[in-house]
C-alpha atoms as a PDB file:
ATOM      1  CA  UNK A   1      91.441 152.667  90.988  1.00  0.00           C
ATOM      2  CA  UNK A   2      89.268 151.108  93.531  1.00  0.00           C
ATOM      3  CA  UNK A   3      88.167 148.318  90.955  1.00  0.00           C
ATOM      4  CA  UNK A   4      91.762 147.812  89.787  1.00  0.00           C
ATOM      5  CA  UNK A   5      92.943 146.672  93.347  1.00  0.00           C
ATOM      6  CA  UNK A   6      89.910 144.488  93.717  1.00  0.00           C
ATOM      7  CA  UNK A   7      90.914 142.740  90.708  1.00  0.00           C
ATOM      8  CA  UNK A   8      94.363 142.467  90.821  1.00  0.00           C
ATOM      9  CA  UNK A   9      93.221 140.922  94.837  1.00  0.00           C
ATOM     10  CA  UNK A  10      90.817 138.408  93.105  1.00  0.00           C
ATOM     11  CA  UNK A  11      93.242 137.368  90.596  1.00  0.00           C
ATOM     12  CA  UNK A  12      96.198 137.429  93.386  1.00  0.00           C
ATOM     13  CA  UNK A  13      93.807 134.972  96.010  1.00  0.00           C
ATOM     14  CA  UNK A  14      92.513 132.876  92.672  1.00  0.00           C
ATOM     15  CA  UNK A  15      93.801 129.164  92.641  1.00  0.00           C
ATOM     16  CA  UNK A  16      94.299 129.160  88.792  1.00  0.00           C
ATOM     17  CA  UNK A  17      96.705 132.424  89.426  1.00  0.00           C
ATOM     18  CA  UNK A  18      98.377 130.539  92.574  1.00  0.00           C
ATOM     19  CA  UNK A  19      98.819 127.710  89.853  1.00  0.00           C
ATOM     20  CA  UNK A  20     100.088 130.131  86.807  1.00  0.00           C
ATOM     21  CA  UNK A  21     102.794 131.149  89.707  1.00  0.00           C
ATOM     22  CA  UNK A  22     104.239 127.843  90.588  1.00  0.00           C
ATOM     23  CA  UNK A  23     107.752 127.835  88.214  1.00  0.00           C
ATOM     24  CA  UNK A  24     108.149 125.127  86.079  1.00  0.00           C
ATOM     25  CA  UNK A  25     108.688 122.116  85.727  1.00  0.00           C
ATOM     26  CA  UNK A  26     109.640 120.994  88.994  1.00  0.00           C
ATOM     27  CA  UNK A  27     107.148 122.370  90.816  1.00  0.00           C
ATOM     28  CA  UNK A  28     104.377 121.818  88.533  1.00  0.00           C
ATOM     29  CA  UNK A  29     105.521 117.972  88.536  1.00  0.00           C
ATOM     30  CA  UNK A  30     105.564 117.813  92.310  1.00  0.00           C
ATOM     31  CA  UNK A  31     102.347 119.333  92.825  1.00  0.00           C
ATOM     32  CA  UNK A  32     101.296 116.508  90.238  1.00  0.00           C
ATOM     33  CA  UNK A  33     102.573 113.749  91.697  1.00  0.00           C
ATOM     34  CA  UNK A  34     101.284 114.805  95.332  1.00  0.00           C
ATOM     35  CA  UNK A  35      97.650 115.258  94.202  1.00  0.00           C
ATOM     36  CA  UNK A  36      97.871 111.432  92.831  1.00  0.00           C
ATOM     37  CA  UNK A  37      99.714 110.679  96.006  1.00  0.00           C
ATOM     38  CA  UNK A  38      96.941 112.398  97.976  1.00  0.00           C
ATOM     39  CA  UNK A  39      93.712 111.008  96.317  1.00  0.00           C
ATOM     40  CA  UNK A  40      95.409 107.733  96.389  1.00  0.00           C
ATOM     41  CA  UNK A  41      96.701 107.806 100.669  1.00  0.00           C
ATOM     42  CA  UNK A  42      93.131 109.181 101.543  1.00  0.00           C
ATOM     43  CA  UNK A  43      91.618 106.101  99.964  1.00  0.00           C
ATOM     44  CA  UNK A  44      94.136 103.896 101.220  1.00  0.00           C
ATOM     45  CA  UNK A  45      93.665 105.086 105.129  1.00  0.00           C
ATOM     46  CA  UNK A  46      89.853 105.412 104.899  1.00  0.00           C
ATOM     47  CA  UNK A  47      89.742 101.629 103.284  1.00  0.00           C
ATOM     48  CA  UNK A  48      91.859 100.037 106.089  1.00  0.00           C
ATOM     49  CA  UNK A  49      90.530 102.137 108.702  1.00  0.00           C
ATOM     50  CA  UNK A  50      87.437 100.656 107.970  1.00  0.00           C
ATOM     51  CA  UNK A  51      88.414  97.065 107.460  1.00  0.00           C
ATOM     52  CA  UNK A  52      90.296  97.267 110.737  1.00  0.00           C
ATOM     53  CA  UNK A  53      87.039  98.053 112.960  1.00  0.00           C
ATOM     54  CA  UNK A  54      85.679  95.173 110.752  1.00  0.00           C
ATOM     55  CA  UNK A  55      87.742  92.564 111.313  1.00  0.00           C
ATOM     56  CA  UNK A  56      88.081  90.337 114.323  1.00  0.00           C
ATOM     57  CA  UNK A  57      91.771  90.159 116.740  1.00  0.00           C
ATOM     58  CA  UNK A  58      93.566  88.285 113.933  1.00  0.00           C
ATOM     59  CA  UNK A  59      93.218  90.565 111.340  1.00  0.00           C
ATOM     60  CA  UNK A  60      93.647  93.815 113.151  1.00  0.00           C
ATOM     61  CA  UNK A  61      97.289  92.431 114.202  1.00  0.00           C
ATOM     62  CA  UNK A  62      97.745  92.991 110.131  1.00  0.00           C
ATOM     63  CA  UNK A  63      95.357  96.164 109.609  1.00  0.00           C
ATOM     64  CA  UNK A  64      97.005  98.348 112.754  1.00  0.00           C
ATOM     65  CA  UNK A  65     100.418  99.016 110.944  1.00  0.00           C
ATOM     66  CA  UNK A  66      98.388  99.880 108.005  1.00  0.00           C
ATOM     67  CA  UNK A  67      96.620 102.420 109.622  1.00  0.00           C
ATOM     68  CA  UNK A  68      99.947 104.199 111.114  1.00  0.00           C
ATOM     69  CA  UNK A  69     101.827 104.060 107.879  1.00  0.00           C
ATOM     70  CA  UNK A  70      98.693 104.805 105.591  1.00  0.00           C
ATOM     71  CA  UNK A  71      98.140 107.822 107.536  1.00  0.00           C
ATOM     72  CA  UNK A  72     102.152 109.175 107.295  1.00  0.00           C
ATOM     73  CA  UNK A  73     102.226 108.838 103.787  1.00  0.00           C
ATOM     74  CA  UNK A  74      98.644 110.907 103.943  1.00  0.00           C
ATOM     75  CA  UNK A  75     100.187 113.292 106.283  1.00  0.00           C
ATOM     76  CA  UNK A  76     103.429 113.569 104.123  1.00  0.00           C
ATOM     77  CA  UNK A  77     101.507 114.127 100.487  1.00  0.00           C
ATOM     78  CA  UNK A  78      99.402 116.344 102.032  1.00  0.00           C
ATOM     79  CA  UNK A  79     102.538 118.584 103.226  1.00  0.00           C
ATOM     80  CA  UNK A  80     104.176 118.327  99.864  1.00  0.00           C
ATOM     81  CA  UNK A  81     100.699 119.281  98.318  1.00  0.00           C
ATOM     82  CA  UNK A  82     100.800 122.699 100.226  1.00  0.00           C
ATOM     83  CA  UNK A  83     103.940 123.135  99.972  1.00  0.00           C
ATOM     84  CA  UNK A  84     104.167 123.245  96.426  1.00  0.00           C
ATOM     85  CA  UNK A  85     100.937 124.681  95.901  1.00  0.00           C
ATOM     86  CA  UNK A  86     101.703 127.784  98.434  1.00  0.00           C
ATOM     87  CA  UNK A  87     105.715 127.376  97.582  1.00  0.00           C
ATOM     88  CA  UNK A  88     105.516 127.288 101.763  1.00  0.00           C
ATOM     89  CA  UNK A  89     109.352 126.852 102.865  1.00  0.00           C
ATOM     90  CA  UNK A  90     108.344 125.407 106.288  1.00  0.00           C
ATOM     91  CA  UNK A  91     106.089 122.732 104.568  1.00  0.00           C
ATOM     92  CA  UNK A  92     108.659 121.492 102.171  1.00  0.00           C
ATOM     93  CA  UNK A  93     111.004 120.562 105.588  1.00  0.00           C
ATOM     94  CA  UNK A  94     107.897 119.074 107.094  1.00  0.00           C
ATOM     95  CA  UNK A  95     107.105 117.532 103.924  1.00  0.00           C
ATOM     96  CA  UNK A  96     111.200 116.118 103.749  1.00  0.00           C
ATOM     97  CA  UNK A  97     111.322 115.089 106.901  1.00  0.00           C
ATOM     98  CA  UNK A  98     108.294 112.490 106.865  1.00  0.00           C
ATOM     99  CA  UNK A  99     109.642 111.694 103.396  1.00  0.00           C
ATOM    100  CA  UNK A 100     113.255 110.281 104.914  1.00  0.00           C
ATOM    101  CA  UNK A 101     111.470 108.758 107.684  1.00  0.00           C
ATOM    102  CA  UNK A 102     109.569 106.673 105.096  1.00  0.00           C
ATOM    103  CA  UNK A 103     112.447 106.132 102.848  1.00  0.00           C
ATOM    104  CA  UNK A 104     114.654 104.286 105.732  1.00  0.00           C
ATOM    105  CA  UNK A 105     111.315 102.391 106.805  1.00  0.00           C
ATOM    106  CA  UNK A 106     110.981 101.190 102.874  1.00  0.00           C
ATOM    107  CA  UNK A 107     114.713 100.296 102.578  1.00  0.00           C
ATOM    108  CA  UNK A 108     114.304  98.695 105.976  1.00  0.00           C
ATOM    109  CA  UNK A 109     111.738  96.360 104.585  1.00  0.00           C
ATOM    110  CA  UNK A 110     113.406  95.389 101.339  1.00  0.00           C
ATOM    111  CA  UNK A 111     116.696  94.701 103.704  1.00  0.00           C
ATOM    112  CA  UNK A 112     114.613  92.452 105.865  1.00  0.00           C
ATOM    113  CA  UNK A 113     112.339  90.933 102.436  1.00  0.00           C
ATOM    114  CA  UNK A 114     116.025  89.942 100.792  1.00  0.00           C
ATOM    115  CA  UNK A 115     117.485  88.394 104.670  1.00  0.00           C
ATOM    116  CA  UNK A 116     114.787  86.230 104.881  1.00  0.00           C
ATOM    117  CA  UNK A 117     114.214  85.521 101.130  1.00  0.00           C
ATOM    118  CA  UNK A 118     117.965  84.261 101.343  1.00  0.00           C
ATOM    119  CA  UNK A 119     117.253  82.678 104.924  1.00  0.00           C
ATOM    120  CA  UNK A 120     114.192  80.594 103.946  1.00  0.00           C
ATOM    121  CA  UNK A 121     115.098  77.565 102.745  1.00  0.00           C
ATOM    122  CA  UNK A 122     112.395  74.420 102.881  1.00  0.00           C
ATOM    123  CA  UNK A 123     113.768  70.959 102.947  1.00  0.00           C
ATOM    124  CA  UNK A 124     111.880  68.374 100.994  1.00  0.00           C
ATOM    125  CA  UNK A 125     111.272  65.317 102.884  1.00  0.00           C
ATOM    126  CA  UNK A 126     112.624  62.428 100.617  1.00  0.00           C
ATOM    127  CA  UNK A 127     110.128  60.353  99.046  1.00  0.00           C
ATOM    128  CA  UNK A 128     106.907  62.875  99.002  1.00  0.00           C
ATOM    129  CA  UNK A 129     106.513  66.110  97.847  1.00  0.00           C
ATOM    130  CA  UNK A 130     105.894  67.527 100.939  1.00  0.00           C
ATOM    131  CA  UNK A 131     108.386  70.467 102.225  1.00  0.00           C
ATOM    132  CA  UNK A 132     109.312  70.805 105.959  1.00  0.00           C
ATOM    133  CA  UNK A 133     110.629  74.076 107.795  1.00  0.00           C
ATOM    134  CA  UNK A 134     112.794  74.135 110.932  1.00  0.00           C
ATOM    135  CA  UNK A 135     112.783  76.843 113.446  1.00  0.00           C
ATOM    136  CA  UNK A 136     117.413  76.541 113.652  1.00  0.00           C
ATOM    137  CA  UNK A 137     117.707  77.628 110.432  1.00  0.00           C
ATOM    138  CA  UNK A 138     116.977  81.326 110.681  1.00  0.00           C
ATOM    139  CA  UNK A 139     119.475  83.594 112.213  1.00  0.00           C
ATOM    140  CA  UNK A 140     119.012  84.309 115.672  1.00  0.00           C
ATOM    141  CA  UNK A 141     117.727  88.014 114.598  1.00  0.00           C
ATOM    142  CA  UNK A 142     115.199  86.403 112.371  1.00  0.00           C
ATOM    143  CA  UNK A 143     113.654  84.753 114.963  1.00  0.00           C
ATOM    144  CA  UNK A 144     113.581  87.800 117.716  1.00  0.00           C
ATOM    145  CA  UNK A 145     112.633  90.039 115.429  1.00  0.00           C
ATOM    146  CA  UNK A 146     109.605  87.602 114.235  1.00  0.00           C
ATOM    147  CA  UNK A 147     108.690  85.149 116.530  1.00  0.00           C
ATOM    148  CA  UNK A 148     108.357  86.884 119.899  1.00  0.00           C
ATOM    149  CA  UNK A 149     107.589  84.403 123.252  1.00  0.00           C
ATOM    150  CA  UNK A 150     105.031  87.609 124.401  1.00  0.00           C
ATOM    151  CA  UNK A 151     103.291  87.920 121.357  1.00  0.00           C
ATOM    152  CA  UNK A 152     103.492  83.833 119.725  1.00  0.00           C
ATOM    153  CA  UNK A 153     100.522  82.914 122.201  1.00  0.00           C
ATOM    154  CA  UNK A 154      98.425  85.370 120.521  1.00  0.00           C
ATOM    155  CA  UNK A 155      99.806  84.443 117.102  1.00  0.00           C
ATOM    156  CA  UNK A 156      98.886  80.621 118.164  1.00  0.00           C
ATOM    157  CA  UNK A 157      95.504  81.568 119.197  1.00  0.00           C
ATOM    158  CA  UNK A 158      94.904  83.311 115.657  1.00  0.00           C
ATOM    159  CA  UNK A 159      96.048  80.141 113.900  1.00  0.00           C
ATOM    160  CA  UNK A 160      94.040  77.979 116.333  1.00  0.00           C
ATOM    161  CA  UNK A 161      90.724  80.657 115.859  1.00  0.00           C
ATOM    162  CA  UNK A 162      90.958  80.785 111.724  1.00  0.00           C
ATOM    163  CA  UNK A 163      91.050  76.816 111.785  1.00  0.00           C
ATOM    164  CA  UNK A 164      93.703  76.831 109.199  1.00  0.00           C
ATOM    165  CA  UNK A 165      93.723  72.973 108.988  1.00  0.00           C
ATOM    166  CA  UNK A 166      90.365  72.118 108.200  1.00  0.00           C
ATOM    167  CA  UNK A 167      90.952  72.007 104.965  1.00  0.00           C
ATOM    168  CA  UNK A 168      93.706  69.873 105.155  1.00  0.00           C
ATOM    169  CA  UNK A 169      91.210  67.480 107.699  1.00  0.00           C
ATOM    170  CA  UNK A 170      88.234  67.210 105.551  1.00  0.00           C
ATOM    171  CA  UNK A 171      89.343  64.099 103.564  1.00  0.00           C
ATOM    172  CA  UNK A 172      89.570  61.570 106.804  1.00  0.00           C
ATOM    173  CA  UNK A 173      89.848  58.320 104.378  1.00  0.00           C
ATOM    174  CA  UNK A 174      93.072  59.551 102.756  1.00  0.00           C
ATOM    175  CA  UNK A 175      95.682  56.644 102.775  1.00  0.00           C
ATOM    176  CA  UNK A 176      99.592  57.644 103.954  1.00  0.00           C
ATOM    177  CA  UNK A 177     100.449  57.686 100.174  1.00  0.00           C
ATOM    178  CA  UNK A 178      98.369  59.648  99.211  1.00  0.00           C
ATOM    179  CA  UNK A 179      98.845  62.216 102.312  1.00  0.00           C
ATOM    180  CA  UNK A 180     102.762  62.298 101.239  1.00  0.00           C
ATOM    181  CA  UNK A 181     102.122  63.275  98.022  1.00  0.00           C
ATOM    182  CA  UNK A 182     100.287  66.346  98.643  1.00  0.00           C
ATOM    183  CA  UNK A 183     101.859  69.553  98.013  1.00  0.00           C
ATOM    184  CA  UNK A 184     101.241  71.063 101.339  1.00  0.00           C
ATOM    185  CA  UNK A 185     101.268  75.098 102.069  1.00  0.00           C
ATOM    186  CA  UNK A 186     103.435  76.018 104.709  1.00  0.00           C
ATOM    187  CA  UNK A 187     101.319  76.269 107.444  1.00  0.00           C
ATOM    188  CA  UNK A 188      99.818  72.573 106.783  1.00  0.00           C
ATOM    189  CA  UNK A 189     103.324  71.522 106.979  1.00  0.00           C
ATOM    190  CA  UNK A 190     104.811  73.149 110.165  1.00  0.00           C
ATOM    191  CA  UNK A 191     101.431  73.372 112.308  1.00  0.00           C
ATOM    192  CA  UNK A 192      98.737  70.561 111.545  1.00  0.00           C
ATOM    193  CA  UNK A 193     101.203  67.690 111.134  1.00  0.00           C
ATOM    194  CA  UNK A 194     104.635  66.342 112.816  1.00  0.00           C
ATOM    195  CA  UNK A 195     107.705  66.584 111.455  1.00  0.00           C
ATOM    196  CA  UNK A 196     107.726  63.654 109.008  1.00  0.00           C
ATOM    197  CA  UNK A 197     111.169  62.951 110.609  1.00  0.00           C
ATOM    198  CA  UNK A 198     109.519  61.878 113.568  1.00  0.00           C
ATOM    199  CA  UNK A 199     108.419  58.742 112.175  1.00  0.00           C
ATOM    200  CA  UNK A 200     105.243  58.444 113.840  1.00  0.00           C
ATOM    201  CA  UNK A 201     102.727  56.532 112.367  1.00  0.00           C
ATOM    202  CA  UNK A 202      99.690  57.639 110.039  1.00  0.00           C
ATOM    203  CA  UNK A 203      96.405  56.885 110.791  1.00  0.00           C
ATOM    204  CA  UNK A 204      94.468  59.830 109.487  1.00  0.00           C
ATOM    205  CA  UNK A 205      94.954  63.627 108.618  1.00  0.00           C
ATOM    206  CA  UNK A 206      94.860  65.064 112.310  1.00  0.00           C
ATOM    207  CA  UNK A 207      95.600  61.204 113.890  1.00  0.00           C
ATOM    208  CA  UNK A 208      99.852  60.143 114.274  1.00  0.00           C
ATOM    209  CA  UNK A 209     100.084  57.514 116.857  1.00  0.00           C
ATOM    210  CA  UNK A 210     103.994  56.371 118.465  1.00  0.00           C
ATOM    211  CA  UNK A 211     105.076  52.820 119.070  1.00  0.00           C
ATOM    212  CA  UNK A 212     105.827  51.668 122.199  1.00  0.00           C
ATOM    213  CA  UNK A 213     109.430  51.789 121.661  1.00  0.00           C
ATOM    214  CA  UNK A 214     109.538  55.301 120.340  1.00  0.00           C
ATOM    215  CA  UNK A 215     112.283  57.059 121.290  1.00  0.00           C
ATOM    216  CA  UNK A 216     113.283  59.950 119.233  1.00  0.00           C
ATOM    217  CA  UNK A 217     114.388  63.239 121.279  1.00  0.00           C
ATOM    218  CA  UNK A 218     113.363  65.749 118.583  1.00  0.00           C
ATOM    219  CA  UNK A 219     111.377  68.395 121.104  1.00  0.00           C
ATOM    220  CA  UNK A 220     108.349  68.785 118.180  1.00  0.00           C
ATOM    221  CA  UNK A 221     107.880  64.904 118.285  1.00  0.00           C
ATOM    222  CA  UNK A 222     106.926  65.254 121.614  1.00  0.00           C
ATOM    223  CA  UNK A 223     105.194  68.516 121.351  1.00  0.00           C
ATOM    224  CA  UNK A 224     102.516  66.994 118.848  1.00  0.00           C
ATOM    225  CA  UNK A 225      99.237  65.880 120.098  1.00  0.00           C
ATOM    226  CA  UNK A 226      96.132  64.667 118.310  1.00  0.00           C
ATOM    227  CA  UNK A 227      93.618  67.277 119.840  1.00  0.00           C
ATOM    228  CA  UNK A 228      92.367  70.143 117.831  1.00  0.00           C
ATOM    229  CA  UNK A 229      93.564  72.738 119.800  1.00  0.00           C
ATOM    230  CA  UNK A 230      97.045  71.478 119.778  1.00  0.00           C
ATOM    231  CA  UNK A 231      98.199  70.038 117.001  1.00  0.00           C
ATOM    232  CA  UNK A 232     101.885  70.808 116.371  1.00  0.00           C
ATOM    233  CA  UNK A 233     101.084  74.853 117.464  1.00  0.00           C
ATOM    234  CA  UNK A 234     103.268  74.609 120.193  1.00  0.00           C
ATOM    235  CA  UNK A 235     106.116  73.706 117.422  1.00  0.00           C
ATOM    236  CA  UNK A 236     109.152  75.115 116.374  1.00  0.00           C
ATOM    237  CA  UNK A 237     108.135  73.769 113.128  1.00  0.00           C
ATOM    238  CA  UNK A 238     105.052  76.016 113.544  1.00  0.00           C
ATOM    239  CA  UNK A 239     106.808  79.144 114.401  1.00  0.00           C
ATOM    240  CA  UNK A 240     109.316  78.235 111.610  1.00  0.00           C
ATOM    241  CA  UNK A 241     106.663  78.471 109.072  1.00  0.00           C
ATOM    242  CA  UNK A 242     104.944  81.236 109.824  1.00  0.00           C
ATOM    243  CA  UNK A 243     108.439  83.366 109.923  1.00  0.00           C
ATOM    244  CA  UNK A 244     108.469  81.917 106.357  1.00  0.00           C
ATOM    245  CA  UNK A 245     104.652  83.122 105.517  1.00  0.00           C
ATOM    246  CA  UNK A 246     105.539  86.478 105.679  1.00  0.00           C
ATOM    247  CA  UNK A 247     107.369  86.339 102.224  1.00  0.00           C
ATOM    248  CA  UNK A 248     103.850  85.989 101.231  1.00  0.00           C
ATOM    249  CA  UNK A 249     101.833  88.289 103.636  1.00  0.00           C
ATOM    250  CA  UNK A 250     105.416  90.823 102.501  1.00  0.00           C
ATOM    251  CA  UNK A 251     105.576  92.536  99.196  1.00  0.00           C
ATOM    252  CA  UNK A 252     108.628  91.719  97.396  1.00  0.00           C
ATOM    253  CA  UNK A 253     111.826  92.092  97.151  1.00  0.00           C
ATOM    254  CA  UNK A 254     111.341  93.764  93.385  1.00  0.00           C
ATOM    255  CA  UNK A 255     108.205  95.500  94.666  1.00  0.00           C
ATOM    256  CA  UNK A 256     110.209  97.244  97.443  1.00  0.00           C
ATOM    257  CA  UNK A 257     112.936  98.400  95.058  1.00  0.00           C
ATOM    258  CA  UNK A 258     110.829  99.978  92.943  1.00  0.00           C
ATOM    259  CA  UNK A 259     109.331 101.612  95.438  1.00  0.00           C
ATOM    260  CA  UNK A 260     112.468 102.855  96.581  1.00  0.00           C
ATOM    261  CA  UNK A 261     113.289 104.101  92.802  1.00  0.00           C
ATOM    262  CA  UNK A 262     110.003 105.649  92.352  1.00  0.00           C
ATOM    263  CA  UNK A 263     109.955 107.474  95.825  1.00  0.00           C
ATOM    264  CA  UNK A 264     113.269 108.560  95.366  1.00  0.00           C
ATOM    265  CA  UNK A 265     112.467 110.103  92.085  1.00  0.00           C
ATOM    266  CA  UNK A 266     109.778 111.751  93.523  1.00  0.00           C
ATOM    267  CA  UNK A 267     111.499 113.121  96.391  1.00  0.00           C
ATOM    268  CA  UNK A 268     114.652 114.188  93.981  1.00  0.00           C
ATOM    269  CA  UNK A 269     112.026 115.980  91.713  1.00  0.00           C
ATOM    270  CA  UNK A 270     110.736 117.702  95.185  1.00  0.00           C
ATOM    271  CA  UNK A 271     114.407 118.925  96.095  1.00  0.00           C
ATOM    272  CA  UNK A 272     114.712 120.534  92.703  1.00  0.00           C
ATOM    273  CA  UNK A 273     111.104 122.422  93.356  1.00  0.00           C
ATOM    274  CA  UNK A 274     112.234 123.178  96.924  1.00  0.00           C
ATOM    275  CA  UNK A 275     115.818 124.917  95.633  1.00  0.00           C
ATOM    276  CA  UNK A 276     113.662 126.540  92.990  1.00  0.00           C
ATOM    277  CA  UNK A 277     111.123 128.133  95.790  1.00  0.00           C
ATOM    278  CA  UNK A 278     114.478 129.194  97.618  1.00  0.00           C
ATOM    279  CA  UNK A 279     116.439 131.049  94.933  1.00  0.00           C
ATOM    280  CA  UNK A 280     113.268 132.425  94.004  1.00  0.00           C
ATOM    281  CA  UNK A 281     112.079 133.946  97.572  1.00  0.00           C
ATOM    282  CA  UNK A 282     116.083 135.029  97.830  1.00  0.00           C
ATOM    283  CA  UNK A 283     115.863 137.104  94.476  1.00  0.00           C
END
């Protein structure tokens, strides 16, 4: 008899048994689906926890939300994990709970990824190929939610730090033609030249010089100045742009909706599991 309980103990406390339990298939899928999630968060966090005590100011500004939302979903597939895996009633509403959170973060996102997808609009300067933002044409949200007076000196000292005009600087005997021909990135455009409406004159890359009789009011036109450390940072021009960089520094708009599908399945698959614990701890 003695043996007996011993075995049906070993079998009971056995992980294959705790598996052989779980009903099916909800449960078996959800406990799926959170391993992968699992495995996949813990790499995630551990990678960009890493890179952030690797990386210099600049970077970090981009690695500390990582950190915070690699380490929810980690928190949140971890919960689901157990709670399928030990049918645990109090871990599925922990595990729910983080899940929402995420969801209205994710749809958040897209929202914002579509607004300013919509919002950002370059003009092409007539006659070159080069493409110039302005600051005016972004809703007033846009630009509160983005471009913050507290944090743009920091923002300007990044840009100023990763010398993110060199490149456009290293040819110093390129003629004017030539220089309005160039297909520009965004940050070229808005922060290492002035606007080309300003009609100041070209004398090299990183040189524009004014005529005497220059008059135009345009605030950028008289923001610009030929030293390094200035440039056109201090431009709306500049803060325009990098409002618009984000659409690439942002996942898409299709990326975030099929997040929002595929978490969404997931978390429907979890609800079905979760009802399935219930009924089951009720009979």
């Amino acid at each position: 008899m003695a043996k007996d309980k011993e075995e049906q103990n070993e079998k009971k406390s056995s992980p294959l048994s705790c598996f052989k339990n779980i009903s099916f298939p909800f449960n078996t899928i959800f406990l799926i689906a959170n391993s992968i999630f699992l495995a996949t968060s813990a790499f995630w966090f551990v990678t960009i926890s890493m890179l952030h005590y690797k990386t210099d100011e600049c970077n970090r500004f981009v690695t500390t939300p990582g950190i915070f939302v690699s380490f929810s979903l980690l928190f949140m597939t971890l919960a689901g994990f157990y709670a399928a895996y030990y049918k645990s009633d109090c871990l599925f509403r922990i595990h729910f709970f983080i899940f929402f959170l995420w969801m209205f973060v994710v749809v958040a996102k897209a929202v914002f990824v579509y607004r300013l997808n919509n919002e950002t609009n370059p003009r092409l300067y007539p006659g070159t190929k080069i493409h110039e933002f302005r600051l005016e044409d972004y809703s007033g949200w846009v630009r509160r939610l983005v471009i913050k007076d507290d944090e743009w000196y920091r923002t300007r000292r990044c840009l100023v730090k990763d010398n993110v005009c060199n490149k456009l600087f290293s040819n110093q005997n390129m003629s004017a033609s030539e220089f309005r021909q160039m297909n520009l990135t965004p940050i070229q455009s808005g922060c290492c030249k002035p606007p080309l409406s300003c009609g100041l004159t070209y004398v090299k890359p990183n040189i524009w010089t004014m005529s005497r009789y220059y008059n135009n009011v345009e605030d950028d036109c008289k923001t610009w100045n030929n030293t390094a450390n200035t440039l056109c940072f201090d431009c709306d021009s500049c803060k325009a742009v990098t409002i618009a960089n984000l659409q690439n520094t942002s996942f898409s708009l299709t990326f975030n909706i099929l997040h929002i599908v595929f978490s969404l399945s997931i978390g429907i698959v979890g609800w079905f599991a979760w009802l399935r614990i219930l009924r089951e701890t009720e009979n």
